[in-house]
C-alpha atoms as a PDB file:
ATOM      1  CA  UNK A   1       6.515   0.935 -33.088  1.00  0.00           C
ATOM      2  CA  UNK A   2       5.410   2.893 -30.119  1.00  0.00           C
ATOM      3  CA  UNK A   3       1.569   3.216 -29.340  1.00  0.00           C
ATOM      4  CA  UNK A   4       0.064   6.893 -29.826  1.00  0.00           C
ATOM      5  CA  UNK A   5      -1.984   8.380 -26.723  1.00  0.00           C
ATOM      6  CA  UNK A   6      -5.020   7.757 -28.426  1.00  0.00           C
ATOM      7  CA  UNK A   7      -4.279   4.295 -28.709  1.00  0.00           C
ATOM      8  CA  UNK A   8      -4.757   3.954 -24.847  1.00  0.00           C
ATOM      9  CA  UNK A   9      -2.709   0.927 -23.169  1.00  0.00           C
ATOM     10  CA  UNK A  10      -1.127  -1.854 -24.435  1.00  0.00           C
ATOM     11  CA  UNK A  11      -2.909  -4.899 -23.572  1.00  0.00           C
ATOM     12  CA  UNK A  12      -0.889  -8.307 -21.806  1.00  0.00           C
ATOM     13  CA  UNK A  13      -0.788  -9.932 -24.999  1.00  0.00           C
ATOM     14  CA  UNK A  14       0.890  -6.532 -26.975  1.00  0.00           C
ATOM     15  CA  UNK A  15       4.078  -5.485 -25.337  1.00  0.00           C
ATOM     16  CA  UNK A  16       4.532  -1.548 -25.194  1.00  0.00           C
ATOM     17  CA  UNK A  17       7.947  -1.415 -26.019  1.00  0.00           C
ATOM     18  CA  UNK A  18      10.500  -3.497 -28.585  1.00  0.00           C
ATOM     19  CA  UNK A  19      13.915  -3.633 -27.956  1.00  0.00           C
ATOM     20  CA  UNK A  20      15.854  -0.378 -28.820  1.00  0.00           C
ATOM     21  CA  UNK A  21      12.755   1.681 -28.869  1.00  0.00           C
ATOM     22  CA  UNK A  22      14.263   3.921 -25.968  1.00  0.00           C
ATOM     23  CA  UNK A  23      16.976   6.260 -25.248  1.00  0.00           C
ATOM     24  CA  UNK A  24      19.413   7.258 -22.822  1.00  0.00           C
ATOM     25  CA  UNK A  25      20.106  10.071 -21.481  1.00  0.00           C
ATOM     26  CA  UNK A  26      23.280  11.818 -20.260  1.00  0.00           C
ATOM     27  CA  UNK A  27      21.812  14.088 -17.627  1.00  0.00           C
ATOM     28  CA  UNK A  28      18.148  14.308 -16.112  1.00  0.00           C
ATOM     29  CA  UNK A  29      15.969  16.549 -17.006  1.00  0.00           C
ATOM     30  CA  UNK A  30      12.067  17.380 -16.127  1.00  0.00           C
ATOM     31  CA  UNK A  31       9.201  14.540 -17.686  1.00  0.00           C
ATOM     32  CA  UNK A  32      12.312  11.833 -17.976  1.00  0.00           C
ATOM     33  CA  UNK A  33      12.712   8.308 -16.368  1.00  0.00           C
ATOM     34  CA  UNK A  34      15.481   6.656 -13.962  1.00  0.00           C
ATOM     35  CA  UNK A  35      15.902   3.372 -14.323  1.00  0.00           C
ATOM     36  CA  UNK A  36      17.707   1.312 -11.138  1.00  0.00           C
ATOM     37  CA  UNK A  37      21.037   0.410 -12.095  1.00  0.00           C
ATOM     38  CA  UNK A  38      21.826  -3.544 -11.572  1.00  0.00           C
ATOM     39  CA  UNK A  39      24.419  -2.368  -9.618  1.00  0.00           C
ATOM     40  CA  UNK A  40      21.737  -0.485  -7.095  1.00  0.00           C
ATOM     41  CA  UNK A  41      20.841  -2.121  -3.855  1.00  0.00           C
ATOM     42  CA  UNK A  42      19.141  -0.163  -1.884  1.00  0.00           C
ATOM     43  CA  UNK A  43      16.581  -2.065  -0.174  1.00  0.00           C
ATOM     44  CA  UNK A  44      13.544   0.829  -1.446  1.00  0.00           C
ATOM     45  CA  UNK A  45      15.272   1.325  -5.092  1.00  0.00           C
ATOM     46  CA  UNK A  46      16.456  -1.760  -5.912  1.00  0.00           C
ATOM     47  CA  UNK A  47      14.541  -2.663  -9.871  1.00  0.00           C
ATOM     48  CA  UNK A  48      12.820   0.711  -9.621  1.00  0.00           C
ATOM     49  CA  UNK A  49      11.392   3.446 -12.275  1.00  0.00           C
ATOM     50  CA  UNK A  50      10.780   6.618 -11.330  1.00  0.00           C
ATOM     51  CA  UNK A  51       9.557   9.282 -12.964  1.00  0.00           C
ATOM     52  CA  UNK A  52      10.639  12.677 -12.750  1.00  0.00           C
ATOM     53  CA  UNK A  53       8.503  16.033 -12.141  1.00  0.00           C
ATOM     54  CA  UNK A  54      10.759  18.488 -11.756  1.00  0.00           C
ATOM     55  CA  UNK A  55      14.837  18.920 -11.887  1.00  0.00           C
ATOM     56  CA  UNK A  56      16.553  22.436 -11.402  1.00  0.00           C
ATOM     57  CA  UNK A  57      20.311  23.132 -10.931  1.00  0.00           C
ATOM     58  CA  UNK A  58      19.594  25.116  -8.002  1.00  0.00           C
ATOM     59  CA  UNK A  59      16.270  23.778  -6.591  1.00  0.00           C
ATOM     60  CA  UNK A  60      17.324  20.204  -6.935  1.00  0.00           C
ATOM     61  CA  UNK A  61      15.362  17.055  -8.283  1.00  0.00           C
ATOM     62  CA  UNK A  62      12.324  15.822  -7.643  1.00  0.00           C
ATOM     63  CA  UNK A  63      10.500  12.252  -8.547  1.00  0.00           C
ATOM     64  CA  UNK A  64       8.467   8.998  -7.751  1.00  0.00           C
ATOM     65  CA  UNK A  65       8.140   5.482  -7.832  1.00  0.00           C
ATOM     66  CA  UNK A  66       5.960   4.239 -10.918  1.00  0.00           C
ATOM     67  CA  UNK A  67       6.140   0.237 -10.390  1.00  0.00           C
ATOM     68  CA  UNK A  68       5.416  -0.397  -6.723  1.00  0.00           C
ATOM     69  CA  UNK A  69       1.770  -1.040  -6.291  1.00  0.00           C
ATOM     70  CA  UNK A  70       0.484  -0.070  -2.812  1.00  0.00           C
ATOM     71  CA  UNK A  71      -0.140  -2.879  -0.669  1.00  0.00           C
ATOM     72  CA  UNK A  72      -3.461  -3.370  -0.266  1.00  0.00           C
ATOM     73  CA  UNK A  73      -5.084  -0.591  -1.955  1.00  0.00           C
ATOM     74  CA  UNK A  74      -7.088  -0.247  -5.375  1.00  0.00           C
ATOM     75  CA  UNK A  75      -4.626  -0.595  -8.481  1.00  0.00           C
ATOM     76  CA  UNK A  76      -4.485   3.464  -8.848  1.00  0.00           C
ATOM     77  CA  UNK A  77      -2.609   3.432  -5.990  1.00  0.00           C
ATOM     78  CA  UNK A  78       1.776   3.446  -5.689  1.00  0.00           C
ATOM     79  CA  UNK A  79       4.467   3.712  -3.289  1.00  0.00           C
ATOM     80  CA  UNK A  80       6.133   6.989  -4.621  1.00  0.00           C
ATOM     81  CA  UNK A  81       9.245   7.115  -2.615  1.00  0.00           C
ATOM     82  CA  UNK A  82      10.007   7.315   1.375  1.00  0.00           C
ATOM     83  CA  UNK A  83       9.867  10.710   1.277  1.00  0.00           C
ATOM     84  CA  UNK A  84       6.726  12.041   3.318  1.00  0.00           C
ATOM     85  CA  UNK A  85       4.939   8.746   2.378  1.00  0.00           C
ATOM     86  CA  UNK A  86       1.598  10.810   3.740  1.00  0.00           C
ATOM     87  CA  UNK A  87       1.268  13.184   0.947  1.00  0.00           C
ATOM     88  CA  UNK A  88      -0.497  12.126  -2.389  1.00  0.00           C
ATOM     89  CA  UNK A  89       1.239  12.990  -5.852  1.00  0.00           C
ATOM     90  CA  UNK A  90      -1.579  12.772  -8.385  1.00  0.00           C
ATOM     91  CA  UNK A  91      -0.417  12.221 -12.286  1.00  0.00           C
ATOM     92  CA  UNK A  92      -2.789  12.023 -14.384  1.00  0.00           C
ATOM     93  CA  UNK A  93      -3.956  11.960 -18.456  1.00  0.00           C
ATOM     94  CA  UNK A  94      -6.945  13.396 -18.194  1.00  0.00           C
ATOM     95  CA  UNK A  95      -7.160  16.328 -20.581  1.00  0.00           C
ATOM     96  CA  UNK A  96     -10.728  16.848 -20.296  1.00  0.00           C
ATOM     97  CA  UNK A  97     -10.408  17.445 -16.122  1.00  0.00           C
ATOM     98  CA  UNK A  98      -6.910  19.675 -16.666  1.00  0.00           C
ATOM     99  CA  UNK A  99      -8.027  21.530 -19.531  1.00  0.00           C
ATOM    100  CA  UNK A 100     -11.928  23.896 -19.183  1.00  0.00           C
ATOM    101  CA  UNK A 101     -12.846  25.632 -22.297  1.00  0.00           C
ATOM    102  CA  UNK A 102      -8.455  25.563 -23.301  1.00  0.00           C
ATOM    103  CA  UNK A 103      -7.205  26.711 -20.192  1.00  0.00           C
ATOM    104  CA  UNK A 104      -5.493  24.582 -17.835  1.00  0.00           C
ATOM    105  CA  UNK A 105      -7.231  24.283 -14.509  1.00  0.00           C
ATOM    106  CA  UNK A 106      -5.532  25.794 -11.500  1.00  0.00           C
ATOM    107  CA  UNK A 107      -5.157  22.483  -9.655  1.00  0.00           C
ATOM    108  CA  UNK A 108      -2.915  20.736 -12.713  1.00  0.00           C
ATOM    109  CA  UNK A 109       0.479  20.992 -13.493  1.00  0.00           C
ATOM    110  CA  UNK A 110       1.510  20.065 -17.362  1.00  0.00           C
ATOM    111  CA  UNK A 111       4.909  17.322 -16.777  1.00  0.00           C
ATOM    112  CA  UNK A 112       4.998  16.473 -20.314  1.00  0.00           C
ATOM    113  CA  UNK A 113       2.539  17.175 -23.255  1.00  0.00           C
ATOM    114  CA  UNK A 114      -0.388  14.783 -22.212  1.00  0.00           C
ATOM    115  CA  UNK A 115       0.854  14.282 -18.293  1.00  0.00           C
ATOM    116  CA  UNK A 116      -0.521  16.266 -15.185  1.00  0.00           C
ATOM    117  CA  UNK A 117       0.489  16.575 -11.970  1.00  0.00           C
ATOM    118  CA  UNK A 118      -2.275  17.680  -9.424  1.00  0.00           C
ATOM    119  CA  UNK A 119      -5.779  16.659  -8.999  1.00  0.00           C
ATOM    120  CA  UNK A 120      -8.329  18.596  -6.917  1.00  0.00           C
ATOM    121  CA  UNK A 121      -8.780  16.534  -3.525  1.00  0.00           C
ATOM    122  CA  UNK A 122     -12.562  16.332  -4.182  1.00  0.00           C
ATOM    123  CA  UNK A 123     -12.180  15.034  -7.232  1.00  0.00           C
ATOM    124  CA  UNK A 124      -9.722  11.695  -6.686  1.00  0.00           C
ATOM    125  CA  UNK A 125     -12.447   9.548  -5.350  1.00  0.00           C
ATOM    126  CA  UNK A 126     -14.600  10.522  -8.356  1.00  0.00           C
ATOM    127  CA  UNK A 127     -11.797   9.616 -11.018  1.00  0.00           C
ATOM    128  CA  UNK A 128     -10.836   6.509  -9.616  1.00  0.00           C
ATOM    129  CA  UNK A 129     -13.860   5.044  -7.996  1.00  0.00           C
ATOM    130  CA  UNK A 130     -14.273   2.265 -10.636  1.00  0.00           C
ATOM    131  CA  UNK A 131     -11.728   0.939 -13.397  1.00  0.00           C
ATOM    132  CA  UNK A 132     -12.897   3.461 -16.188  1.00  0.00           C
ATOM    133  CA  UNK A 133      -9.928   5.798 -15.971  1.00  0.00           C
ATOM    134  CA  UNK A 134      -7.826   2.766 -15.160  1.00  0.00           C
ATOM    135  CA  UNK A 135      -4.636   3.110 -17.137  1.00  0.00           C
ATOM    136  CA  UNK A 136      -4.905   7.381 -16.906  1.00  0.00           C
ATOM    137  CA  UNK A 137      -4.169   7.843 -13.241  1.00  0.00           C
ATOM    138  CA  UNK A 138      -1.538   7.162 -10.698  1.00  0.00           C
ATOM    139  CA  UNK A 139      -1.770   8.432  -7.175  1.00  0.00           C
ATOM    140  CA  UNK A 140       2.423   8.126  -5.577  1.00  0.00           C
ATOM    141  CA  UNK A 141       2.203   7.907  -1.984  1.00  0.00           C
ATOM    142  CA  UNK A 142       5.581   9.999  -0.894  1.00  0.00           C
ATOM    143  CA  UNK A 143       8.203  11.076  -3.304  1.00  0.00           C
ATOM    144  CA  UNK A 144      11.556  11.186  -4.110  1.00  0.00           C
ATOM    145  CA  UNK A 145      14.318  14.334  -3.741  1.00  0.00           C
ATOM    146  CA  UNK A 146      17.884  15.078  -4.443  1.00  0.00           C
ATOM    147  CA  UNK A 147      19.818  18.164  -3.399  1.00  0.00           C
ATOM    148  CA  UNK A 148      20.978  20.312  -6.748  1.00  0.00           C
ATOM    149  CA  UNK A 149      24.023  18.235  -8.374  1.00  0.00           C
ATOM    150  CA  UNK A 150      23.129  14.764  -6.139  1.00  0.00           C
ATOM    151  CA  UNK A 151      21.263  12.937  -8.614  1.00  0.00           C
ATOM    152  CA  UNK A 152      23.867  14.028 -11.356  1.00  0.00           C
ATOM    153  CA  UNK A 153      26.371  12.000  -8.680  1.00  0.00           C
ATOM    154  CA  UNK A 154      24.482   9.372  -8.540  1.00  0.00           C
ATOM    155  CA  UNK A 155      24.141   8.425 -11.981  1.00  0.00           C
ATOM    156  CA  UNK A 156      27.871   8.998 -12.544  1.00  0.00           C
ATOM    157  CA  UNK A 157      28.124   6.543 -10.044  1.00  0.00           C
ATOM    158  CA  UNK A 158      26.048   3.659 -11.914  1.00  0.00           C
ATOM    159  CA  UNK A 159      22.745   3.950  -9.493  1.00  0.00           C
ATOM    160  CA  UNK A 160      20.421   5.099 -12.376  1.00  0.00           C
ATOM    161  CA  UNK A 161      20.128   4.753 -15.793  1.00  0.00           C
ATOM    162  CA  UNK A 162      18.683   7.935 -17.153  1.00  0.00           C
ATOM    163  CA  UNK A 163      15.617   7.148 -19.618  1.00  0.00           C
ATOM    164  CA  UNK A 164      14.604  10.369 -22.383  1.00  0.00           C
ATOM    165  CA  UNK A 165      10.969  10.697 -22.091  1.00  0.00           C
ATOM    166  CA  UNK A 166      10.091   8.940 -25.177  1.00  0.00           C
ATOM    167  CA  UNK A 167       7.157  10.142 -27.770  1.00  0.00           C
ATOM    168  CA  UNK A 168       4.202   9.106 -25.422  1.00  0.00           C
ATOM    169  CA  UNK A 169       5.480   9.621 -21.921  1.00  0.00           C
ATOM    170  CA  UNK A 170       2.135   8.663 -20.875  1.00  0.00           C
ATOM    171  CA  UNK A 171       1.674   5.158 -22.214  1.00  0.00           C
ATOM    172  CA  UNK A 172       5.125   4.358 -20.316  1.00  0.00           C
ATOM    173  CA  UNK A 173       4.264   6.462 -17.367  1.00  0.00           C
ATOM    174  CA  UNK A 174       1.294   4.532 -17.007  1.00  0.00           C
ATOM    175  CA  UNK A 175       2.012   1.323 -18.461  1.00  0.00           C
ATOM    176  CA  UNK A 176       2.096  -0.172 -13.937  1.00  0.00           C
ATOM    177  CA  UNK A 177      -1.158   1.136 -13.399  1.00  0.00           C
ATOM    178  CA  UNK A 178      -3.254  -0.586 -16.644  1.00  0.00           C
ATOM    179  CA  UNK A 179      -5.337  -3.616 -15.529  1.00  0.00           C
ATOM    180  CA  UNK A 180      -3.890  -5.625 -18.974  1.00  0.00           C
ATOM    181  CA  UNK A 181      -0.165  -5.042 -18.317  1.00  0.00           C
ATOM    182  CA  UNK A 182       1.748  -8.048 -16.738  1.00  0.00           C
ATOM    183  CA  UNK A 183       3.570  -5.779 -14.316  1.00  0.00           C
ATOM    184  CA  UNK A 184       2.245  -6.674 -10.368  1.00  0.00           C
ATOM    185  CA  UNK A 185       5.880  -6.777  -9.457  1.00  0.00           C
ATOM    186  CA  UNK A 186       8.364  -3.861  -9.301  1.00  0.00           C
ATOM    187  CA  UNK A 187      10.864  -6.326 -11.743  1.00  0.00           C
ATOM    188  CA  UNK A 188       8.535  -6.361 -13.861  1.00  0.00           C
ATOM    189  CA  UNK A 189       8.454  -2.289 -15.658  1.00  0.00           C
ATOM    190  CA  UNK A 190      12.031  -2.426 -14.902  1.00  0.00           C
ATOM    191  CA  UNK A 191      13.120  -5.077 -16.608  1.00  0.00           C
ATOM    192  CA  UNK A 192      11.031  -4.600 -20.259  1.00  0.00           C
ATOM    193  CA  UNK A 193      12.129  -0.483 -19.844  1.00  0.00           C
ATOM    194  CA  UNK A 194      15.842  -1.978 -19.985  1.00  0.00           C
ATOM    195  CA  UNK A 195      14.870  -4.170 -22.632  1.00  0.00           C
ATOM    196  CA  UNK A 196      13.380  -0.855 -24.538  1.00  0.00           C
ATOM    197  CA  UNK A 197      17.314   0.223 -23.993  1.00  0.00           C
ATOM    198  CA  UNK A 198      18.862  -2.424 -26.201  1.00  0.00           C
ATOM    199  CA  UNK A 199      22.421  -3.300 -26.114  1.00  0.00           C
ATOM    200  CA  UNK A 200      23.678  -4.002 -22.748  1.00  0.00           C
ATOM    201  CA  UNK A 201      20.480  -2.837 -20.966  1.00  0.00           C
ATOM    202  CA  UNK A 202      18.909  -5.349 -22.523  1.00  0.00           C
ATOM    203  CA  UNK A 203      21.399  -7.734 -21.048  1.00  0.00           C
ATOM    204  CA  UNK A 204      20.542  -6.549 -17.604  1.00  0.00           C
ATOM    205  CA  UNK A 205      17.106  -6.653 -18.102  1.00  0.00           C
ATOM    206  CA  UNK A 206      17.649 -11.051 -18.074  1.00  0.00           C
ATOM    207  CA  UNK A 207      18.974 -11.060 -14.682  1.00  0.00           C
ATOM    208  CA  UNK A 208      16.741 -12.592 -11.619  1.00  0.00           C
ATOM    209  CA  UNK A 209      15.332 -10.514  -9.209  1.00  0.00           C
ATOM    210  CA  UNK A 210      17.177 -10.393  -6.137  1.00  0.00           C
ATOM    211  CA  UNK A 211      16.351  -9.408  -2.301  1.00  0.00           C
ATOM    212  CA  UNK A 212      17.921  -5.816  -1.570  1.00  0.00           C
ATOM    213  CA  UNK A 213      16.662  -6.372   1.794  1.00  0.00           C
ATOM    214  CA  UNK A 214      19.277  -9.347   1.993  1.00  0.00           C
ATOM    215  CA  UNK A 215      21.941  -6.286   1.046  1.00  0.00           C
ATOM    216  CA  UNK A 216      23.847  -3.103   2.697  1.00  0.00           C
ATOM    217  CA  UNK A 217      22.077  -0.826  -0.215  1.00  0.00           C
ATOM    218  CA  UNK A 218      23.895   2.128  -1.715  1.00  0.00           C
ATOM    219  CA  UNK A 219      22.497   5.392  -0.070  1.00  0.00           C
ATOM    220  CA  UNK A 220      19.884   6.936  -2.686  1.00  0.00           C
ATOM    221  CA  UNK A 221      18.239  10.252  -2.821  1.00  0.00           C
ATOM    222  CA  UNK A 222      17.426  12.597   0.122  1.00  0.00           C
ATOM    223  CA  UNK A 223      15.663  11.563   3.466  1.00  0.00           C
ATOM    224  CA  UNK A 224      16.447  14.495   5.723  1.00  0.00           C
ATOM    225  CA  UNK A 225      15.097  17.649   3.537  1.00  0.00           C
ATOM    226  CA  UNK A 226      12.272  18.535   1.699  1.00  0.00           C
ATOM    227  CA  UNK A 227      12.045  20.701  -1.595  1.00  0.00           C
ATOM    228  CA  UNK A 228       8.548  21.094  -1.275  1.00  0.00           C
ATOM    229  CA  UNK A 229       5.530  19.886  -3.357  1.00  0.00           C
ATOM    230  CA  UNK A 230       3.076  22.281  -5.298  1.00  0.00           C
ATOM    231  CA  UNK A 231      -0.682  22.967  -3.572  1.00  0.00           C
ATOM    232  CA  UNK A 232      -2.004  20.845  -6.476  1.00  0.00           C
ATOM    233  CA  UNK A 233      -0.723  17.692  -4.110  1.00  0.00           C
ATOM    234  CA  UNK A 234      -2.641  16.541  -1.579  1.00  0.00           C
ATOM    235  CA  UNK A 235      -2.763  15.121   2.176  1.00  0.00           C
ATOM    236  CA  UNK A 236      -4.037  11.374   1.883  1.00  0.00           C
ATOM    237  CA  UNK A 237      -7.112  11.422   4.042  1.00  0.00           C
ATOM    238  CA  UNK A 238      -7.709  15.097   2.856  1.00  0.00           C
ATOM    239  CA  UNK A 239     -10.817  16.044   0.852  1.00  0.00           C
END
């Protein structure tokens, strides 16, 4: 069965999901997961998981990369998507920094039950300064977007497998970013969440990695416009 919040991570030796413990999902939808079709090659997307923050019919989509650590940066650190790779997307599950005495502070944004978006810029060094919160937090460097109806396209068209947020969004969301998970490479998250598919997925889940970069990729999201992030994201550098 599926850990609780309270249980914290799963550790390398206790797998977070079994097979058939997730869903799919016909259309996106706000605190749910794409999963990179086999079939995707884009050189960025290929074996990717993003998460997404927000999806609107008129607005659009928007999302980013869970399982690409940052080169060369502490482990709270990911490549969120090549859009506007300089602005910081904080997630967070710290309840006792978005929550002061029941309300929720100005600077977070509730995703999911138990999943924030937004961290005050003074605060980031302070909550990831040292391993403790190490499993809680996940700073995306740039982001993802679709135009309304193009992500709906695109998994028509066998790019993403969509992924219902399951009953703790947060131990999946931040299954990459735990020191005890076995998942330093972007095949890694992608290939168990298949497995957590069953059926088929779990079929695609056993193939090797291969180089997209060796490929002509399949065009994915939006590069050219941006839908805008909320004040609670920040300017890396900015404090």
């Amino acid at each position: 069965s599926q850990r609780s919040p309270e249980e914290g991570p799963a550790t390398a030796e206790e797998p977070l999901l079994r097979e058939g413990s997730l869903e799919v999902g016909e259309v996106p939808s706000k605190g749910c997961f794409l999963v990179a079709h086999p079939a995707c090659t884009d050189p960025f997307f290929a074996h990717t998981v993003l998460f997404v923050l927000e999806h609107c019919p008129r607005s659009g989509t928007m999302a980013v990369a869970i399982n690409r650590p940052l080169a060369g940066s502490s482990p709270y650190y990911f490549t969120g998507g090549p859009r506007d790779p300089g602005k910081l997307v904080p997630l967070h599950r710290l309840t006792e920094y978005a929550t002061s005495e029941g309300k929720l502070r100005g600077d977070c944004m509730p995703i999911v039950p138990g999943v924030f978006l937004g961290m005050d810029p003074g605060q980031l060094q302070e909550n990831t300064d040292d391993d403790r919160n190490a499993g809680k937090v996940l700073l995306a460097a740039g982001y993802v977007e679709w135009e309304p109806r193009q992500l709906e396209a695109e998994v028509r068209a066998n790019l993403w497998v969509v992924v219902r947020p399951p009953a703790d969004t947060g131990g999946l969301l931040f299954r990459a970013a735990s020191p005890a998970t076995r998942h330093g490479q972007p095949h890694g998250l992608w290939a168990e969440v298949l497995a957590g598919l069953g059926g088929e997925y779990a079929e695609f889940a056993r193939i090797p990695p291969h180089d997209p970069e060796a490929e002509n990729g399949s065009p994915v999201g939006n590069q050219d416009s941006a839908l805008g992030l909320p004040p609670c994201c920040t300017r890396v550098g900015q404090s």
